[in-house]
C-alpha atoms as a PDB file:
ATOM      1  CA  UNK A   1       0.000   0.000   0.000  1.00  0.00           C
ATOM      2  CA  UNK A   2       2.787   2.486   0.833  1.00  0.00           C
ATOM      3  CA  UNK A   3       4.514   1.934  -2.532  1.00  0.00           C
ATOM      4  CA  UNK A   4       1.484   2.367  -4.093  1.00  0.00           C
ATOM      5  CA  UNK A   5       0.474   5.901  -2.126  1.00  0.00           C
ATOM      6  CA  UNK A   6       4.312   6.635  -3.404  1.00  0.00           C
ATOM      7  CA  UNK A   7       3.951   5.939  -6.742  1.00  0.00           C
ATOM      8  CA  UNK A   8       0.831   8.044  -7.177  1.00  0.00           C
ATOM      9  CA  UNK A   9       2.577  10.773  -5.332  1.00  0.00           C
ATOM     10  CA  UNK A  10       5.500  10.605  -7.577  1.00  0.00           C
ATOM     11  CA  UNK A  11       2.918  11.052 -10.765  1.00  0.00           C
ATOM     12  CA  UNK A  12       1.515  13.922  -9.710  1.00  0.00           C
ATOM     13  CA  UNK A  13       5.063  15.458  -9.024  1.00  0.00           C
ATOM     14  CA  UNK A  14       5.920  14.675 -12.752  1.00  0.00           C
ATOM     15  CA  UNK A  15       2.624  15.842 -13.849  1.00  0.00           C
ATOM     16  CA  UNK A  16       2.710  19.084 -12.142  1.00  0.00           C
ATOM     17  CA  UNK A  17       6.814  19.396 -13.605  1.00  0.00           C
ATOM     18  CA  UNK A  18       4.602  18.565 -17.113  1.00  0.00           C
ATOM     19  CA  UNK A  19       1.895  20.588 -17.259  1.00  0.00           C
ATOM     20  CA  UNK A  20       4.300  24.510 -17.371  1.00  0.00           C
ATOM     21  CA  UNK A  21       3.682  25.820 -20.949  1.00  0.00           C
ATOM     22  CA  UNK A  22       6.350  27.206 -23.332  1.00  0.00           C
ATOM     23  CA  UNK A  23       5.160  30.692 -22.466  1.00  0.00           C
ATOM     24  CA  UNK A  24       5.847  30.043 -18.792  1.00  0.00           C
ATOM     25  CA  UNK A  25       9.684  28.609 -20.003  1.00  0.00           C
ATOM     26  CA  UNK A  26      10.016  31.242 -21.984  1.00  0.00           C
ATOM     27  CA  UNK A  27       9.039  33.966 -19.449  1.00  0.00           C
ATOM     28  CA  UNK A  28      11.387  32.594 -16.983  1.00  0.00           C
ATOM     29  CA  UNK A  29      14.047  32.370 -18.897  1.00  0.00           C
ATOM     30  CA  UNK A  30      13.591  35.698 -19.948  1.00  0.00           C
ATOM     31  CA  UNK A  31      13.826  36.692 -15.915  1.00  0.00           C
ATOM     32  CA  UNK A  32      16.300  34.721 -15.094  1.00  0.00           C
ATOM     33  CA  UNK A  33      18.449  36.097 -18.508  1.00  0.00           C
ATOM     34  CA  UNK A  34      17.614  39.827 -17.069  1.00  0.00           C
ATOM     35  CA  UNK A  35      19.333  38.888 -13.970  1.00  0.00           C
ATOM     36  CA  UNK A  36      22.234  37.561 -15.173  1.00  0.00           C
ATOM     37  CA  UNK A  37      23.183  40.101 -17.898  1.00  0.00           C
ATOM     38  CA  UNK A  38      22.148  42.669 -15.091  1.00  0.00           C
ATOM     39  CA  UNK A  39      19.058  44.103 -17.210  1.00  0.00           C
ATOM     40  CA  UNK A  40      15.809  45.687 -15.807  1.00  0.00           C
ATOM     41  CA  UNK A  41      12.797  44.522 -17.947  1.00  0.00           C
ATOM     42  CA  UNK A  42      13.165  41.107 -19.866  1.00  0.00           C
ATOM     43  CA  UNK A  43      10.528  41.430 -22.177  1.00  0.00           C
ATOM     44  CA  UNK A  44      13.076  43.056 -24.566  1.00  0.00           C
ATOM     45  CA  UNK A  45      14.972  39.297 -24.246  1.00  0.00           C
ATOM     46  CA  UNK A  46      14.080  37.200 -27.171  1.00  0.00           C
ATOM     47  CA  UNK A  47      14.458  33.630 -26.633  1.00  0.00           C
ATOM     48  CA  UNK A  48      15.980  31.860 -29.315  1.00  0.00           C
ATOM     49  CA  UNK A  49      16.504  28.461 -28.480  1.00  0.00           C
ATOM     50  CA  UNK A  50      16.407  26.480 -25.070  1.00  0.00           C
ATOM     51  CA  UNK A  51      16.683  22.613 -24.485  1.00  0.00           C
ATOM     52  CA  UNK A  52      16.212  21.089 -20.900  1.00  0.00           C
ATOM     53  CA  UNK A  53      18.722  17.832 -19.971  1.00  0.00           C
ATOM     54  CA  UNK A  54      18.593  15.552 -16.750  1.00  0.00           C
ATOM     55  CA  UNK A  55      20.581  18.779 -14.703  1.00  0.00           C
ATOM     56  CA  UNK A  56      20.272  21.176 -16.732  1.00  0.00           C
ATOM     57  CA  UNK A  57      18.945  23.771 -19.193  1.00  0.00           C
ATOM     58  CA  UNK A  58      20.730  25.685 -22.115  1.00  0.00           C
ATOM     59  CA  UNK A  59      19.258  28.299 -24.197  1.00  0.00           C
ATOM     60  CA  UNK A  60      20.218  31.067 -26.298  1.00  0.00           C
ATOM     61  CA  UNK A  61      18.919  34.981 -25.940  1.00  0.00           C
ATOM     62  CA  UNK A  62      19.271  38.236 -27.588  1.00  0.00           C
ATOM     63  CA  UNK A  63      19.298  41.563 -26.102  1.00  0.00           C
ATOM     64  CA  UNK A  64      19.462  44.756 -28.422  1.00  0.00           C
ATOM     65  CA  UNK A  65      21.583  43.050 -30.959  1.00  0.00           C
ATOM     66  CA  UNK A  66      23.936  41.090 -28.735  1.00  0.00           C
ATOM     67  CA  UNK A  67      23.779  37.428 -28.272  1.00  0.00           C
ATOM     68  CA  UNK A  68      24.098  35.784 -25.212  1.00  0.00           C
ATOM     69  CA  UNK A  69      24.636  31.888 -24.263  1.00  0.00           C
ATOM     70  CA  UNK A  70      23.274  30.663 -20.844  1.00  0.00           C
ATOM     71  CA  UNK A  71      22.737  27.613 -19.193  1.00  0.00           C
ATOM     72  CA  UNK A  72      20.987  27.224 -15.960  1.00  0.00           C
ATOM     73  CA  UNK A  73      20.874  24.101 -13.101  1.00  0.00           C
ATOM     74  CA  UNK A  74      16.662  22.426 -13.785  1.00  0.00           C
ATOM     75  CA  UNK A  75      15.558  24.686 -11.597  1.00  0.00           C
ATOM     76  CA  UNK A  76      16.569  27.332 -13.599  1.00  0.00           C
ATOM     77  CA  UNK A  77      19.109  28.128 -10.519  1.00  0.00           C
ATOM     78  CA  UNK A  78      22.821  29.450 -10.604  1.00  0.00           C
ATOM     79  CA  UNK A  79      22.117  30.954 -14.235  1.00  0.00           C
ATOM     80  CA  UNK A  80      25.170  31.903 -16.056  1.00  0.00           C
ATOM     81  CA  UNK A  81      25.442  33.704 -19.447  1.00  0.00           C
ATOM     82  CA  UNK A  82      28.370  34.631 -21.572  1.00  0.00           C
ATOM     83  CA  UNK A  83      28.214  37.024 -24.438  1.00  0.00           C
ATOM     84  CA  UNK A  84      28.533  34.392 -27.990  1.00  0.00           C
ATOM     85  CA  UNK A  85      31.179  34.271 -30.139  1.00  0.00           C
ATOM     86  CA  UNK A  86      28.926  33.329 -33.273  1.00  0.00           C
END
């Protein structure tokens, strides 16, 4: 019965992780972009590309013509972004 009551609880953990649209990602990445590259308003970010793995997420952004590459722990923690070569 416990493993059971664990499993279901584990379901609706992954559901919940799930159900967060792409505007949501792409509003807090946005935020946590303006952070990093010390900016007041991120809706001037653009969000070019972004790809979650196990521990982490990458993603690309734009700000007024410069390009910036960030990654991020998968809790969108510790961001770090570094102004792109190409």
């Amino acid at each position: 019965m416990k493993g059971l009551f664990l499993g279901a609880v584990g379901l609706i953990g992954l559901s919940a992780c799930a159900g967060t649209s792409a505007e949501d990602v792409t509003a807090k990445l946005q935020q946590v972009t303006a952070q990093t590259i010390h900016i007041g308003d991120p809706a001037g970010i653009q969000i070019e590309s972004r790809e979650r793995f196990a521990a982490k997420w990458q993603w690309r952004a734009t700000f007024q013509g410069q390009t910036y590459d960030c990654d991020a722990d998968n809790l969108m923690r510790l961001p770090s972004c570094t102004a792109a070569t190409s």
